[in-house]
Protein backbone atom coordinates (compact mmCIF):
# COMPACT_ATOMS: atom_id res chain seq x y z
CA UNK A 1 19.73 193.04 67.89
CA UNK A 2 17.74 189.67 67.36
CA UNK A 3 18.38 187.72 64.45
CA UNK A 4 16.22 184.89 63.92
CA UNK A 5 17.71 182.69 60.94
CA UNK A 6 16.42 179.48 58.95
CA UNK A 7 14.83 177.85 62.20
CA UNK A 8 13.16 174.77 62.03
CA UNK A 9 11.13 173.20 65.43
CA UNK A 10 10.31 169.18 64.51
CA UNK A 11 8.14 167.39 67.21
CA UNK A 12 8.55 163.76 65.86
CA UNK A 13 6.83 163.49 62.32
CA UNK A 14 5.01 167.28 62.95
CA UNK A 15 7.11 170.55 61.65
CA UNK A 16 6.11 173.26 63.61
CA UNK A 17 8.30 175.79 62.86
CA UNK A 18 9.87 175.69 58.76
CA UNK A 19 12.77 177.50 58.33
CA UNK A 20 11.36 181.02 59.63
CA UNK A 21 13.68 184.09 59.19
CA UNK A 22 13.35 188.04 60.30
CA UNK A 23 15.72 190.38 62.25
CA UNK A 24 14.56 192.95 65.09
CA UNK A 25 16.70 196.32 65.27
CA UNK A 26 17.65 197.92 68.65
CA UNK A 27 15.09 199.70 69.90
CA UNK A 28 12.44 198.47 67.40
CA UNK A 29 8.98 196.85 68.95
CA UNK A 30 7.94 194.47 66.60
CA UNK A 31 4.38 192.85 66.76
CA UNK A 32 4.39 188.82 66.38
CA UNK A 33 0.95 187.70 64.63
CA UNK A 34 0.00 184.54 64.40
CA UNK A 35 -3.65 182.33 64.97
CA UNK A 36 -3.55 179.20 67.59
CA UNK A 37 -1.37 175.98 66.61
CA UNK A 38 0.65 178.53 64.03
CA UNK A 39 3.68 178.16 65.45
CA UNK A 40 4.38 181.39 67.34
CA UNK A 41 4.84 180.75 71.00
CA UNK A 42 7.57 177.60 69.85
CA UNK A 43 9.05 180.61 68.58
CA UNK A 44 9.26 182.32 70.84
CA UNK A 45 10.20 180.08 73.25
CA UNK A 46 13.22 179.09 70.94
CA UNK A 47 14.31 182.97 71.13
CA UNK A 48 14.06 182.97 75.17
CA UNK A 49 16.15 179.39 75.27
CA UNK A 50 13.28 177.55 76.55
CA UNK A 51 13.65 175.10 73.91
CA UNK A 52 15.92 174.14 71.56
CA UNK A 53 15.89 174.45 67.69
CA UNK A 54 16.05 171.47 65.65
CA UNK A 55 17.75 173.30 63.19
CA UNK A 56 18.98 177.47 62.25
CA UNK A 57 20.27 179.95 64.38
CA UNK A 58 18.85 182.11 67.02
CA UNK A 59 20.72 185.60 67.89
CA UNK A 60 20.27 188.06 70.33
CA UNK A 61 23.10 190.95 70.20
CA UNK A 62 25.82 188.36 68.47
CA UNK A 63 25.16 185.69 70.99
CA UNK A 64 23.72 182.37 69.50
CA UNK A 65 20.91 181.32 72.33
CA UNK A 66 21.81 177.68 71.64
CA UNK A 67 25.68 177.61 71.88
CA UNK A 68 25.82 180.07 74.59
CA UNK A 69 22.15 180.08 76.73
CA UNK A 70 23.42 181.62 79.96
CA UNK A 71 25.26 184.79 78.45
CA UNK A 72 21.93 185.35 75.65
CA UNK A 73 19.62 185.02 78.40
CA UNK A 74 21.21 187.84 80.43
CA UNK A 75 20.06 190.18 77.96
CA UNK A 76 16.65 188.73 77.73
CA UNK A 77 13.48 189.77 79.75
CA UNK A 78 10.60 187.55 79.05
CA UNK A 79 7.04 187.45 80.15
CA UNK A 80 5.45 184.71 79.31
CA UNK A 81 1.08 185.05 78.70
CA UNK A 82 0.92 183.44 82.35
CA UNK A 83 3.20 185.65 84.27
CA UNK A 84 5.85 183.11 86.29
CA UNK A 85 4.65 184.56 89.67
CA UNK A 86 4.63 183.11 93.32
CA UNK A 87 1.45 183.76 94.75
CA UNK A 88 2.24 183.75 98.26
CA UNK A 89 5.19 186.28 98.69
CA UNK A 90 4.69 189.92 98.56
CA UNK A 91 5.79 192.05 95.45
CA UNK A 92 8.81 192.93 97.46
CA UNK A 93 9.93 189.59 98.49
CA UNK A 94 9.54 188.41 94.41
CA UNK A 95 11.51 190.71 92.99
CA UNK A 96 13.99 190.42 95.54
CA UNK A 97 14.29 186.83 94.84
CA UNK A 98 13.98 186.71 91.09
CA UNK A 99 16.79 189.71 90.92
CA UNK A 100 18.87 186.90 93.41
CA UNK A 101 18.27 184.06 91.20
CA UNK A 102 18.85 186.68 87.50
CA UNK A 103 22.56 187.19 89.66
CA UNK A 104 22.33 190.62 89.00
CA UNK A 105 24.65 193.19 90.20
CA UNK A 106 23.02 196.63 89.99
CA UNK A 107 22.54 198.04 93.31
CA UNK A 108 19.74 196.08 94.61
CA UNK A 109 17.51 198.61 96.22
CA UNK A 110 18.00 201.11 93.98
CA UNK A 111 16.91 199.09 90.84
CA UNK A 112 13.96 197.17 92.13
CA UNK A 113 12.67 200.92 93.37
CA UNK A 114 13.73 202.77 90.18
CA UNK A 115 11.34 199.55 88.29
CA UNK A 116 8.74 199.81 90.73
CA UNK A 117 8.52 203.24 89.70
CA UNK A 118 8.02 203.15 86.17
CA UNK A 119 5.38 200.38 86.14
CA UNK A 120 3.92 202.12 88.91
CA UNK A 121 3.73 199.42 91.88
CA UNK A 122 5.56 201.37 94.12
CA UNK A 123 2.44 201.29 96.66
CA UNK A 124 1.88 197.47 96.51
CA UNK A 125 5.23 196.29 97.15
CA UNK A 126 3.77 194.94 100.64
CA UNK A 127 1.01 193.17 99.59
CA UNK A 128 0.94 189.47 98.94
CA UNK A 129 0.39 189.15 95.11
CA UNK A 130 -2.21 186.46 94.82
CA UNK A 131 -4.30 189.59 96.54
CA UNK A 132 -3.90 191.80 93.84
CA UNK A 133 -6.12 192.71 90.62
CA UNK A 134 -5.08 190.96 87.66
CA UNK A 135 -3.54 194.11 86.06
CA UNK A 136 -1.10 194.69 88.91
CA UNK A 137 0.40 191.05 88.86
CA UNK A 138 0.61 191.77 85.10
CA UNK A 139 3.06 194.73 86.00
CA UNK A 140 4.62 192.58 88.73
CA UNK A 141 5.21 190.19 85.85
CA UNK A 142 6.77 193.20 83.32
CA UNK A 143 9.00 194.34 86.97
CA UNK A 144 10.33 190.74 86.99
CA UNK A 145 11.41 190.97 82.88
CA UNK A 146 13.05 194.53 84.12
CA UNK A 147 15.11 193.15 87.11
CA UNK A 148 18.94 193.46 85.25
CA UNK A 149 17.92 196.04 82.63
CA UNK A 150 17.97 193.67 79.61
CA UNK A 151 18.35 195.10 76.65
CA UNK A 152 15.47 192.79 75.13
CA UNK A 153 12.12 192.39 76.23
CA UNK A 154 9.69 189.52 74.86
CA UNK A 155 5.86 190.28 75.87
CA UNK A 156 3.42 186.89 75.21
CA UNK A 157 -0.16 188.28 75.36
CA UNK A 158 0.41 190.84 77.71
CA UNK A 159 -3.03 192.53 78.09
CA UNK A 160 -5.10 189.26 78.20
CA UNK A 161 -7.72 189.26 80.61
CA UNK A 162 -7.22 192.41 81.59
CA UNK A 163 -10.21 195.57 81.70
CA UNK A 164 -10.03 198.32 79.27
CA UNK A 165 -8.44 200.65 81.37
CA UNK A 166 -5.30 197.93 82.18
CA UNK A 167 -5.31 197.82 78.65
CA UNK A 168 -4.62 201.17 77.95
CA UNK A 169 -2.52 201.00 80.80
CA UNK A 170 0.32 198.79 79.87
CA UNK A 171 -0.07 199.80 76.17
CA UNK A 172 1.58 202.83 77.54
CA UNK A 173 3.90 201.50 79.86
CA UNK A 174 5.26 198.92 76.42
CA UNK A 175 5.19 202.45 74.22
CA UNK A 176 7.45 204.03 77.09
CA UNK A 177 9.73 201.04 77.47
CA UNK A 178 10.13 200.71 73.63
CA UNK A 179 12.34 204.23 74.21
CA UNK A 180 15.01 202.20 75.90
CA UNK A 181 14.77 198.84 74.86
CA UNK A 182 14.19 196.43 71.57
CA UNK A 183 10.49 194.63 72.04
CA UNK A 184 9.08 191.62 71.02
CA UNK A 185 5.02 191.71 71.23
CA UNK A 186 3.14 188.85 70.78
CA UNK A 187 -0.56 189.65 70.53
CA UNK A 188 -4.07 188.97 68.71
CA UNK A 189 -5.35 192.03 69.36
CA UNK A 190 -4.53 194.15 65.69
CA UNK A 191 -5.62 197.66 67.05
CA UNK A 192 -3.26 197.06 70.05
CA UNK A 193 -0.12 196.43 67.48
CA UNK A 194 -0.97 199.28 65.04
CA UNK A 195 -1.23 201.10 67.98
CA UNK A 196 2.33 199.78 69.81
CA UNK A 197 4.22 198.02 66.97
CA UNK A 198 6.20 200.12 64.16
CA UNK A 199 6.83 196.35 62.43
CA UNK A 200 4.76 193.29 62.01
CA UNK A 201 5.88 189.66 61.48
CA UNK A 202 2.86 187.00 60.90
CA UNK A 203 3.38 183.78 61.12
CA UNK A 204 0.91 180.66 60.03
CA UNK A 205 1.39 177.16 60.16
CA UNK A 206 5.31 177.28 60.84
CA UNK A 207 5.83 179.83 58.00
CA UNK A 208 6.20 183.43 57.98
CA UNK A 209 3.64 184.90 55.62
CA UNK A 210 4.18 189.21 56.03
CA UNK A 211 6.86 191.23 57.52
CA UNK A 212 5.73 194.29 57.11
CA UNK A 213 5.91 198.05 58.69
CA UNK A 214 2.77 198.32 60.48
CA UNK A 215 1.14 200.69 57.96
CA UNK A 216 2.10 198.49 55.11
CA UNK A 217 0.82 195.46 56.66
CA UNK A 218 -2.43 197.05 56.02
CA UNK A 219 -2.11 198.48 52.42
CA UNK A 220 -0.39 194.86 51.26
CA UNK A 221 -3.49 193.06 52.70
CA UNK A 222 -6.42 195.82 51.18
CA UNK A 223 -9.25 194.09 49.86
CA UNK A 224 -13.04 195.07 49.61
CA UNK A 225 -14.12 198.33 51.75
CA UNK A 226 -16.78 197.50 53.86
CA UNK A 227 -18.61 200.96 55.37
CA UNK A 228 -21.86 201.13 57.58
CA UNK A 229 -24.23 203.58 56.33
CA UNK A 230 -26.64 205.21 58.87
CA UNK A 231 -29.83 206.41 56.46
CA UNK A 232 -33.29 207.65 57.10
CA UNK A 233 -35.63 206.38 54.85
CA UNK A 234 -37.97 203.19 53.10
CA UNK A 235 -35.67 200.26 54.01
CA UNK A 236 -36.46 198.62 51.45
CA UNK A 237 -36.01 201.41 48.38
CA UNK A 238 -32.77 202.36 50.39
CA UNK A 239 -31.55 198.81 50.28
CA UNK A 240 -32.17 198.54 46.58
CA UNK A 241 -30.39 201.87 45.56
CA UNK A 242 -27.41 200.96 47.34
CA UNK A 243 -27.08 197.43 45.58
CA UNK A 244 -27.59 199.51 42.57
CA UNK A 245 -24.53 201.57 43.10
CA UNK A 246 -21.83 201.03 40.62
CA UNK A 247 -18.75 199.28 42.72
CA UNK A 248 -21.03 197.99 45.34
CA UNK A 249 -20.21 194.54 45.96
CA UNK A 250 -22.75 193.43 48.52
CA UNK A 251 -25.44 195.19 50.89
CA UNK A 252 -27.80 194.48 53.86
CA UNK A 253 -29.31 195.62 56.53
CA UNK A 254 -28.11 195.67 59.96
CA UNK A 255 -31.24 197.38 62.02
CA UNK A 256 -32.55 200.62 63.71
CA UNK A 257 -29.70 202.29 65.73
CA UNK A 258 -32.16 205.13 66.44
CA UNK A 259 -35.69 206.06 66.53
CA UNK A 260 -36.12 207.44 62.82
CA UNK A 261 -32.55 205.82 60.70
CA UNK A 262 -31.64 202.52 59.68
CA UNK A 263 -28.09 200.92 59.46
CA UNK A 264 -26.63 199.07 56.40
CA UNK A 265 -23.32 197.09 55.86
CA UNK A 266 -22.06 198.26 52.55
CA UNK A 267 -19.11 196.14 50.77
CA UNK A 268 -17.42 197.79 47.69
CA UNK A 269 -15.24 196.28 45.25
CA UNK A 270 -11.55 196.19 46.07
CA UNK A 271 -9.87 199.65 45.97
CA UNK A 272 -13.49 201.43 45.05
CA UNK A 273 -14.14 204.70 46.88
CA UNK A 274 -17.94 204.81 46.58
CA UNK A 275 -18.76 207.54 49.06
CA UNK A 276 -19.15 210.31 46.64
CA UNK A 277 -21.73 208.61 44.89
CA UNK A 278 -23.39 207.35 47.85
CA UNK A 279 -23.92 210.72 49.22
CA UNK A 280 -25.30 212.19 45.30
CA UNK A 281 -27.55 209.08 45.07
CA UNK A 282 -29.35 209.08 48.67
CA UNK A 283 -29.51 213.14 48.38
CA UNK A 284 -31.43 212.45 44.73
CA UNK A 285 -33.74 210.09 46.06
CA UNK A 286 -34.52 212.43 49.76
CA UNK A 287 -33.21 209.98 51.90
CA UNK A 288 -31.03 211.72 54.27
CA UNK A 289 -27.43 210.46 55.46
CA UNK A 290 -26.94 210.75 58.89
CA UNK A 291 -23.59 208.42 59.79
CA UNK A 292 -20.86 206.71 57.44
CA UNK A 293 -18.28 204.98 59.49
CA UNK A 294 -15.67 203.01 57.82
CA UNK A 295 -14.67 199.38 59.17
CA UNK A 296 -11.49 198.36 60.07
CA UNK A 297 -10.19 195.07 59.11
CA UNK A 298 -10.23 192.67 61.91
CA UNK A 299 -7.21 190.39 62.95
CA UNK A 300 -9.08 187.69 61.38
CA UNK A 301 -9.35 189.31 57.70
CA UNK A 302 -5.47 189.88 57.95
CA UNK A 303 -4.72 186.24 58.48
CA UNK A 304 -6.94 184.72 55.60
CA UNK A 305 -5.92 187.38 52.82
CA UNK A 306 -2.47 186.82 54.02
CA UNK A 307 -2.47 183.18 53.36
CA UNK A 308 -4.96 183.49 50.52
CA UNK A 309 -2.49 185.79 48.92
CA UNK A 310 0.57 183.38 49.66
CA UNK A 311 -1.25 180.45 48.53
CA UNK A 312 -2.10 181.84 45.00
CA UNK A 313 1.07 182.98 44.45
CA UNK A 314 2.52 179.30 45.34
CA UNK A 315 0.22 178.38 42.77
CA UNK A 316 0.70 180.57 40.54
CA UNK A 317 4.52 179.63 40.57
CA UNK A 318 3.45 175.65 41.02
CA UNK A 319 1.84 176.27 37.31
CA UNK A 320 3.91 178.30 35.33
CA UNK A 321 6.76 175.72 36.64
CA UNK A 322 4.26 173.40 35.12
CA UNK A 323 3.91 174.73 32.18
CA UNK A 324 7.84 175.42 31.71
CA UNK A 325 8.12 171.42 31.91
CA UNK A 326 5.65 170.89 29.19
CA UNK A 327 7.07 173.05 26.98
């Protein structure tokens, strides 16, 4: 459905984009990682037609975005991270005008009502939208991507700013509208894409650096297990017999949680399952364990094993190469 091909973005001397590739399937909703300044939202605004590539093709159902913009765009819904919304017209009146200006030809009443529905903003369309919360102009902004039933949809940091309960919210509503259409999310929120997202594509500095499935992501990037350890007992003897733990990489203490146990970061070596021998050395000793709760990696620890991982190999290859030429 989108195929993204050898693109290149140049802004004078400064390559922002270098020769990226990947392909999205119908109906796929793929997760697009990537830290500030790495080149994602160029992107991204290369897929939608809001800029031009300086080199590579761009694809969305067959159609090149560059050589033919107006056709490509018709199957595009985009909301940008600052949904393009006119403050002083009600949600009626907007969607009414952006389904005039998308020239679309469903049956006008029909579809803005059947959208309304699903993002469930059926009871707003009245009110002027610079008076509602910020999670209902976030689903005006998905009801404007919907207006023409595109067959792609490109979210840009759709849950920023928004409560918890939003959150949740129009997790949901992107889960349900990943049924019927192929998804582009763009987010640095990693429990929000494991939880949406059945692919991810990072990107850093201009280069793509994992396309993975979403579970895979996460096995290709393990590293050192990191656990915290509730435990009642001596802090200090506790501390020492669980830097004396074989696999145990590094260990300290984080503070009282409670009135009686004490909690403790515990970092094992890479691929070490030390629980088992946790739980025979702290019942040894008579300290009890009360709480072991594993740590997820954060969006952060992705990014720099990612690159850390891309940059060895590079050097790996840069030195055998090396060595080839001296021999």
């Amino acid at each position: 459905m989108i195929e993204f091909t050898d693109i290149y973005k140049n802004y004078g001397d400064k390559q922002a984009l270098k020769g990226i590739s990947f392909n999205v399937e119908a109906g796929e909703i793929l997760g697009f990682l990537g830290p500030n300044g790495a080149g994602k939202s160029t992107a991204l605004n290369i897929l939608t037609g809001y800029l031009s590539a300086s080199a590579g093709t761009a694809k969305v159902d067959g159609i090149d975005i560059l050589e033919n913009p107006i056709e490509a765009k018709k199957l595009i819904g985009f909301l940008p991270e600052l949904p393009p919304l006119y403050l002083d017209m009600t949600v009626k009146e907007y969607l009414y005008f952006v389904y005039e200006l998308k020239k679309c030809r469903l049956p006008k009443k029909q579809h803005i009502n059947e959208i309304c529905e699903v993002v469930k903003i059926n009871h707003v369309l009245n009110r002027v939208i610079k008076n509602l919360s910020k999670g209902y102009r976030q689903r005006v902004g998905i009801a404007q991507s919907l207006i023409g039933n595109p067959k792609v949809l490109v979210f840009d940091e759709p849950t920023v700013g928004l409560d918890p309960k939003q959150i949740i919210e129009i997790r949901n509503l992107i889960k349900f509208l990943g049924k019927e259409h192929t998804i582009i999310l763009s987010s640095h929120i990693l429990p929000e894409v494991q939880q949406v997202c059945s692919r991810i594509v990072v990107i850093n500095e201009g280069q793509i650096v994992a396309n993975e499935r979403t579970e895979d992501l996460i096995k290709a990037v393990e590293g050192p297990m990191k656990q915290i350890a509730k435990i009642v007992g001596p802090e200090t003897e506790v501390l020492k017999a669980l830097r004396e733990l074989p696999g145990v990489k590094y260990c300290e203490i984080l503070g009282k949680q409670d009135t009686d146990s004490v909690s403790y970061l515990i970092e094992s070596e890479e691929r070490i399952d030390i629980r088992k021998a946790l739980f025979h050395s702290l019942a040894s000793k008579g300290y009890p364990l009360i709480g072991l709760e594993g740590m997820e990696l954060s969006l952060e620890d992705i990014f720099v094993r990612l690159v850390t991982k891309k940059q060895e190999a590079e050097k790996k290859k840069k030195t055998i190469a090396e060595q080839r030429r001296a021999n």
